[in-house]
Protein backbone atom coordinates (compact mmCIF):
# COMPACT_ATOMS: atom_id res chain seq x y z
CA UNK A 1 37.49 -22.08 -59.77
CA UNK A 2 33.84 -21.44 -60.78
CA UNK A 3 32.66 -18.63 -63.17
CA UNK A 4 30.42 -16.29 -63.25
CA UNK A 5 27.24 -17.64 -64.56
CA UNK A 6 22.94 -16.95 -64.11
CA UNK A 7 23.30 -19.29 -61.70
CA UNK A 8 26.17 -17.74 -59.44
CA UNK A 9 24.17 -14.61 -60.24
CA UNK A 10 21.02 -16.12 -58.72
CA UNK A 11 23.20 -17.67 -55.80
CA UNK A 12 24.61 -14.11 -54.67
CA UNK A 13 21.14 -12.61 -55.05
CA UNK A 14 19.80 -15.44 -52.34
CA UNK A 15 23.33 -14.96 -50.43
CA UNK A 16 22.09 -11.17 -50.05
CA UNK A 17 18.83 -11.59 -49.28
CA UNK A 18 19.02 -14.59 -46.75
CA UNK A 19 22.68 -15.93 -46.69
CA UNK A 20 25.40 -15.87 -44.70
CA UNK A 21 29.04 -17.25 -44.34
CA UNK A 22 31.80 -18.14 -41.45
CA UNK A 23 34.67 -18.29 -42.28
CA UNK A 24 36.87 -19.38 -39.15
CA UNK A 25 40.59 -19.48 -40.57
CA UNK A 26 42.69 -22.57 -38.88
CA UNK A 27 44.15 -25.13 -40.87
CA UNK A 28 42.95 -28.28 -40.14
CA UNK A 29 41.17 -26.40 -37.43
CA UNK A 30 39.04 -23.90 -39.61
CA UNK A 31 35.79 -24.01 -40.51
CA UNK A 32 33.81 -22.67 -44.04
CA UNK A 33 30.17 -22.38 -43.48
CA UNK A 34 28.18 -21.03 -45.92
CA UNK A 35 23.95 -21.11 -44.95
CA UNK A 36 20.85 -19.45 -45.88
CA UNK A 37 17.88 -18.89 -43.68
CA UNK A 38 14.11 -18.83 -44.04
CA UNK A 39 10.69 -19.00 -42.66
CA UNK A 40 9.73 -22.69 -42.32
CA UNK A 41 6.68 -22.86 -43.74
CA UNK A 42 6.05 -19.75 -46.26
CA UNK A 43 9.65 -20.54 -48.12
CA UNK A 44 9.64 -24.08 -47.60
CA UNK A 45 9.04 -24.93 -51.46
CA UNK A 46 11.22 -21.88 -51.94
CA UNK A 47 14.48 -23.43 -50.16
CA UNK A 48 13.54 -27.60 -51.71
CA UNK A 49 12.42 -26.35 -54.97
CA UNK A 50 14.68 -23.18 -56.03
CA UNK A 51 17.50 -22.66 -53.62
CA UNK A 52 18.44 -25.75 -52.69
CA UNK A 53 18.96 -26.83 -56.67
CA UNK A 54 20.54 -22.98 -57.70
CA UNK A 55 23.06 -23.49 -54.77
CA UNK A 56 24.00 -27.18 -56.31
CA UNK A 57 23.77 -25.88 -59.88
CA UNK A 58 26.19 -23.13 -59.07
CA UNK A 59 28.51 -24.78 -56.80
CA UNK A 60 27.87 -28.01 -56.91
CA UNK A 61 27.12 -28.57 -53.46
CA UNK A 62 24.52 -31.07 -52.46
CA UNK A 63 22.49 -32.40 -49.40
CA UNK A 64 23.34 -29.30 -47.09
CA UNK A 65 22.92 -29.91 -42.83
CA UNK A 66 19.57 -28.56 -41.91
CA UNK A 67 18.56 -26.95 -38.68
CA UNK A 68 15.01 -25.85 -37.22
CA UNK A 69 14.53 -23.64 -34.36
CA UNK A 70 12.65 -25.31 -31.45
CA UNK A 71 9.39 -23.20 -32.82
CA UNK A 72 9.79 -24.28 -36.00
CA UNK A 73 9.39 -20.58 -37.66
CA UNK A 74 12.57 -20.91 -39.65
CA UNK A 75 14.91 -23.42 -41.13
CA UNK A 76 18.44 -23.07 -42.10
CA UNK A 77 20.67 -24.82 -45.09
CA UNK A 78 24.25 -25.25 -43.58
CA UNK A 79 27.11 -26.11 -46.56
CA UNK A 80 30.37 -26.50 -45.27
CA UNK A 81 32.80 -25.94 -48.08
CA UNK A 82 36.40 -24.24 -47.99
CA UNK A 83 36.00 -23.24 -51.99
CA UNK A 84 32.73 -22.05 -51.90
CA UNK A 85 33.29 -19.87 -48.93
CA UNK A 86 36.50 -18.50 -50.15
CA UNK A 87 35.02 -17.89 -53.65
CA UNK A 88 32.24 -16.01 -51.82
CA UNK A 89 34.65 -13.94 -49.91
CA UNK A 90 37.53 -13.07 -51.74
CA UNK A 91 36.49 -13.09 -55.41
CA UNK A 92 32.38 -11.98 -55.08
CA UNK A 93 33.81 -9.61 -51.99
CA UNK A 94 30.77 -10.92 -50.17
CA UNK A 95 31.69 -10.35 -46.09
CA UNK A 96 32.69 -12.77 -43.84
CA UNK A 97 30.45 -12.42 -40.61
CA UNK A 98 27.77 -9.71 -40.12
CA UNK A 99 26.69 -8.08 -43.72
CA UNK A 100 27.75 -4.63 -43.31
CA UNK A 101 29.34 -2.32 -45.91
CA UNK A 102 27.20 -5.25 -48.55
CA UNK A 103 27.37 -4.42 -51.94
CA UNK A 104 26.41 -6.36 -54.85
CA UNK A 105 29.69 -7.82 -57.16
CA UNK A 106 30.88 -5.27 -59.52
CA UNK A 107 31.45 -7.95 -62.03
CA UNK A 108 27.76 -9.40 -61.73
CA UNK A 109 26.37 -5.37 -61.46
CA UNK A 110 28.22 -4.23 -64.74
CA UNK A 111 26.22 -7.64 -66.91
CA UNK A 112 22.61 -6.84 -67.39
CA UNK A 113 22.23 -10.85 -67.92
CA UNK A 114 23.80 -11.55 -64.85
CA UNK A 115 21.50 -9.00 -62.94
CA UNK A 116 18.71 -10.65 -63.98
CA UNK A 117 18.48 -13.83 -61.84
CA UNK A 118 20.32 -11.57 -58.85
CA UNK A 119 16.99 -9.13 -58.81
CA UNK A 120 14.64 -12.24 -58.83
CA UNK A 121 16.58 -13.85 -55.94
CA UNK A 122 16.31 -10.58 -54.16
CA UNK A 123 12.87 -10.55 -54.49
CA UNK A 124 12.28 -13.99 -53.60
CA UNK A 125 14.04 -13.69 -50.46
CA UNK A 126 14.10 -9.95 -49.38
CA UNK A 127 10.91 -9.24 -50.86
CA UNK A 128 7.10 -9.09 -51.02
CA UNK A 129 4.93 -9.27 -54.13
CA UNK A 130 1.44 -8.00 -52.44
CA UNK A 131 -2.11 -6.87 -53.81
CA UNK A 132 -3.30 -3.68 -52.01
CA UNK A 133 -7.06 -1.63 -52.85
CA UNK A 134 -7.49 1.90 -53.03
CA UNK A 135 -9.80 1.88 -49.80
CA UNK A 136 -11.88 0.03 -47.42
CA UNK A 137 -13.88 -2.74 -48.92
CA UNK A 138 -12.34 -2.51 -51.87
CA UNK A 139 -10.91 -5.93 -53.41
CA UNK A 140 -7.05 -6.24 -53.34
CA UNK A 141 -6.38 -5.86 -57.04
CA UNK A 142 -3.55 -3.24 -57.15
CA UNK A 143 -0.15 -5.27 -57.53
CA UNK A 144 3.16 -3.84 -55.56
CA UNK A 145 6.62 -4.98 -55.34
CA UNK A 146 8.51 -4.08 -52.27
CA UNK A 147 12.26 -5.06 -51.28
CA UNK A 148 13.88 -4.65 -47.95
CA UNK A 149 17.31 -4.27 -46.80
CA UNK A 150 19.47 -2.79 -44.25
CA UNK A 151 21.92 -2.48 -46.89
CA UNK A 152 21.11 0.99 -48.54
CA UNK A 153 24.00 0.25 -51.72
CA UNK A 154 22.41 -2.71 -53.14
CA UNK A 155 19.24 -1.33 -52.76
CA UNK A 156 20.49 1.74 -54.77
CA UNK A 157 22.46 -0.38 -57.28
CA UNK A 158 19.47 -2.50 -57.75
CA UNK A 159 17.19 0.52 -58.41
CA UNK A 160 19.46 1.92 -60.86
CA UNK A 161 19.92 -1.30 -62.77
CA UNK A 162 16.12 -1.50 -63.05
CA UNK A 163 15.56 2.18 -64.27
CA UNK A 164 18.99 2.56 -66.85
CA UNK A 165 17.83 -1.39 -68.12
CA UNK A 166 14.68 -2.35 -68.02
CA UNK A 167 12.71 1.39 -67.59
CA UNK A 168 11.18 0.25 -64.10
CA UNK A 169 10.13 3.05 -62.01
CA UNK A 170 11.65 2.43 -59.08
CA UNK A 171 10.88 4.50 -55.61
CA UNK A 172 13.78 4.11 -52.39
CA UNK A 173 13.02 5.30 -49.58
CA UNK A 174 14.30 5.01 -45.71
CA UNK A 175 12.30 3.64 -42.47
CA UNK A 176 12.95 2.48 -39.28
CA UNK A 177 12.23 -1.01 -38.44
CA UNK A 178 11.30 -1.75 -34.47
CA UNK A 179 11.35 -5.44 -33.80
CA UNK A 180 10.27 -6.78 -30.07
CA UNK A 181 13.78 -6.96 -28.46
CA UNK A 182 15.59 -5.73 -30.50
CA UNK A 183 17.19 -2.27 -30.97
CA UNK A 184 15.57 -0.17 -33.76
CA UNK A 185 17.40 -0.47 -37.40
CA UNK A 186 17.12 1.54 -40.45
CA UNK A 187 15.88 -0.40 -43.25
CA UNK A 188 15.75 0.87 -47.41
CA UNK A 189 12.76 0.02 -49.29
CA UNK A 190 12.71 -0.42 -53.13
CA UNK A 191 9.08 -0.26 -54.26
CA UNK A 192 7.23 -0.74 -57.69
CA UNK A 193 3.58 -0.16 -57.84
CA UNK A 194 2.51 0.34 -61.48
CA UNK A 195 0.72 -2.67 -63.12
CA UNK A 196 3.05 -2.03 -66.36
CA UNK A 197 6.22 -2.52 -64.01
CA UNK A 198 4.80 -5.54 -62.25
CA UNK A 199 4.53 -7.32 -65.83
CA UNK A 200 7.80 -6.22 -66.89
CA UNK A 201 9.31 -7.54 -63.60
CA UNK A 202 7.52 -10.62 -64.55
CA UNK A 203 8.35 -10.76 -68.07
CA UNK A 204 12.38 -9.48 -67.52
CA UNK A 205 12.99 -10.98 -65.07
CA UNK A 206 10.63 -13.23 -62.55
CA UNK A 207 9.56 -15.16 -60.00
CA UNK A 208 11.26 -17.78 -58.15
CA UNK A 209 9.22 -17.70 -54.81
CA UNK A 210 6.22 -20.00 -55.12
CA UNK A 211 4.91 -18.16 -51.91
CA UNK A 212 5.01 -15.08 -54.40
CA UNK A 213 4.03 -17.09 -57.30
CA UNK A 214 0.71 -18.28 -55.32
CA UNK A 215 -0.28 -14.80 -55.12
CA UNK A 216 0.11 -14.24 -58.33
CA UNK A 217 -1.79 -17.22 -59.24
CA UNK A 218 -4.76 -16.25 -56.74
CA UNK A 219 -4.69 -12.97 -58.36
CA UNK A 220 -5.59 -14.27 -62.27
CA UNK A 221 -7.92 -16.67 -60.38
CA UNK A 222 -10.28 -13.94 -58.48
CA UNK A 223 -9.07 -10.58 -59.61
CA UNK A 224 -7.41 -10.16 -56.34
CA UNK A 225 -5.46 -11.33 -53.64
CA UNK A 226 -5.81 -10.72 -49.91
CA UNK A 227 -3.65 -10.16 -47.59
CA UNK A 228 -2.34 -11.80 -44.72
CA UNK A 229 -2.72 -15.39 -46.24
CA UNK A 230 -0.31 -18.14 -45.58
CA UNK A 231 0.68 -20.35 -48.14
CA UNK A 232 -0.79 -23.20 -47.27
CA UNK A 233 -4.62 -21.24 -47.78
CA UNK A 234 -3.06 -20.16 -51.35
CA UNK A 235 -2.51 -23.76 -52.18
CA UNK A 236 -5.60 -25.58 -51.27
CA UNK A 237 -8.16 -22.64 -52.39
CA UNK A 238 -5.74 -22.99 -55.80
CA UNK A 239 -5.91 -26.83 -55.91
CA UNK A 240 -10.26 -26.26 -55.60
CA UNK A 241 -10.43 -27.03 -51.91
CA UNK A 242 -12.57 -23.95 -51.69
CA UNK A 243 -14.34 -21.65 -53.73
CA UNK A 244 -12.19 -18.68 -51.52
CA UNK A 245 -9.71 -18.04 -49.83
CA UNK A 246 -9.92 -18.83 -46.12
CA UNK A 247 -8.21 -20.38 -43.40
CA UNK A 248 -7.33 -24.06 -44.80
CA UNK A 249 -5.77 -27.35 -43.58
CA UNK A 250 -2.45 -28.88 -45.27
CA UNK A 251 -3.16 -30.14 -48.97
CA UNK A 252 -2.79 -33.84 -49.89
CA UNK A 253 0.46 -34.63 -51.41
CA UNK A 254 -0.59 -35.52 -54.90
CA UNK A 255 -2.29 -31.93 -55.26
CA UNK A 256 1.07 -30.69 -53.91
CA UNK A 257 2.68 -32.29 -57.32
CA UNK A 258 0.70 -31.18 -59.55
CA UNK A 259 0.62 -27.75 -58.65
CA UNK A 260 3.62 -27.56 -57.75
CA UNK A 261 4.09 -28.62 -61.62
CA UNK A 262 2.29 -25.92 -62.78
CA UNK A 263 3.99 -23.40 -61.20
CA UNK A 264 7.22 -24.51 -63.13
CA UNK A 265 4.70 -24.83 -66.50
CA UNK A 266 3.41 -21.74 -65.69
CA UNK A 267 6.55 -19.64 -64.32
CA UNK A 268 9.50 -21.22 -64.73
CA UNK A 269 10.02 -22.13 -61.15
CA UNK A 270 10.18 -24.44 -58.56
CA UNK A 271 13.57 -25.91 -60.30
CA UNK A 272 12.40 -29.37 -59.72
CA UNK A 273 9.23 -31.45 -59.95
CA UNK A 274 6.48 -31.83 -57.67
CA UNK A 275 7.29 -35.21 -56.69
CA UNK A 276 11.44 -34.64 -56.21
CA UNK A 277 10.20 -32.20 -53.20
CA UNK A 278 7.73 -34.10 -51.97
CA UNK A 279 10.73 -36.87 -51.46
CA UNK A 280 12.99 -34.01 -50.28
CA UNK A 281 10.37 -33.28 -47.69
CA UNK A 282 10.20 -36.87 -46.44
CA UNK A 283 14.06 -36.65 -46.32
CA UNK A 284 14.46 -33.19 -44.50
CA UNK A 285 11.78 -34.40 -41.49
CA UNK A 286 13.64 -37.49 -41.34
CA UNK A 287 16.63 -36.23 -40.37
CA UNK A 288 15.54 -33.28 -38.40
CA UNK A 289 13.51 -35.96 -36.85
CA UNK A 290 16.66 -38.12 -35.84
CA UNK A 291 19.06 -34.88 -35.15
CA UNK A 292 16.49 -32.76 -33.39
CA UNK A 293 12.78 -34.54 -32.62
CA UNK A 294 11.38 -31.51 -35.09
CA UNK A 295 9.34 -31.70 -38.27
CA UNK A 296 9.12 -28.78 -41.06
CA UNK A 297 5.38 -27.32 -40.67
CA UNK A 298 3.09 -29.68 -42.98
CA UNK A 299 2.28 -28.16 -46.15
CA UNK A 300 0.83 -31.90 -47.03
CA UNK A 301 -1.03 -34.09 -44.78
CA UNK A 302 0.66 -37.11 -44.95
């Protein structure tokens, strides 16, 4: 059976933020799905580069299914596993279906250590790390954390842990989400704005999300860091395309290395090298190519 380790820890914190399991009893008829969802081009280094290798560090599951919607605005990692999903289930208490009544693990809430890697995953999946001003035409230099989740315990659990542990201020608060056809939700909101937080967030605990990373790497470069950029404008103003940031073209795949490379130097994360995603890329479009006549969105023109 598998322990309770950082990397389980980190696991459950991506399982919260953008997993979900099936678990379709049966005997030789059942199923055990286990998959985690996200948007296809802003966490595609995200899902190669840290998910993919936490899930396969923690479980020791490798080369998941993959499936892209027909507009290619999210991919999902499908594991089928009968351990996994029962470990998930009946040990973490993680639901089997819809997330309702989600909490996080008692055993991984009551181990600072263990919270550590959970609050980064929630962040990195859940989350934004964004640069606001204090008024029109000012630059974007202030630096905020937000996390959102239907789930109002975790987001209370996770506030307490980061006030009683690390001496975060923390803010919760309640609004209601309205997406086009769908019926409106209510959604908590953690939120950290002061600068001090931001670098204790960084320092405690991290970041895992080289969409969030970029920002935070655009930020040190120019002092701030727009809005409403995608990832792909981070990365080529960051590997000197242009002297700003501004609309942008995929990057060639050699620049993807090395800064993917840095980010690891620099933060700790991706999990694996430039080059090992740049393969995994090649290997994901082949097979969605084969399965499905799709391609991820290009991050690198090649």
């Amino acid at each position: 059976m598998f322990h309770l380790s950082p990397d389980v820890a980190a696991e459950t914190g991506i399982h919260i933020g953008d997993g979900g399991l099936s678990i379709k009893r049966g005997g030789p008829h059942g199923s055990y799905q286990y998959e985690v969802t996200g948007h296809a081009l802003e966490d595609q280094l995200y899902l190669i580069g840290t998910v993919m290798p936490t899930i396969s560090a923690a479980y020791n599951l490798q080369r998941p299914g993959f499936y892209i919607n027909p507009e290619r605005t999210w991919i999902s990692l499908r594991y089928q596993n009968k351990a996994v999903a029962l470990f998930k289930h009946e040990i973490l208490g993680l639901p089997n279906g819809r997330k309702r009544n989600l909490s996080i693990p008692e055993a991984l809430r009551s181990d600072a250590h263990l919270m550590r890697p959970l609050a980064r995953e929630l962040l990195a999946t859940d989350g934004v790390l964004g640069f606001y001003n204090a008024g029109r035409n000012n630059p974007h230099k202030y630096p905020r954390i937000q996390i959102k989740l239907k789930a109002s315990l975790v987001i209370e659990q996770l506030a307490t842990f980061l006030r009683a542990d690390l001496g975060i201020s923390a803010s919760c608060r309640s609004t209601l989400s309205v997406h086009e056809g769908r019926s409106p939700s209510l959604q908590q909101i953690l939120q950290i704005n002061r600068s001090e937080d931001i670098e204790t967030w960084r320092r405690e605990i991290g970041f895992s999300n080289p969409s969030h990373i970029s920002r935070m790497m655009v930020f040190e470069a120019l002092g701030e860091c727009m809005p409403r950029t995608s990832i792909v404008d981070r990365l080529s103003f960051l590997c000197g395309y242009s002297s700003r940031l501004a609309t942008s073209k995929p990057i060639a795949p050699s620049d993807l290395v090395a800064m993917v490379d840095r980010m690891t130097t620099r933060f700790g994360f991706p999990r694996v090298t430039g080059e090992a995603i740049l393969q995994d890329i090649g290997e994901i479009n082949k097979r969605l190519g084969s399965n499905l006549n799709r391609k991820l969105p290009m991050l690198v023109n090649c």
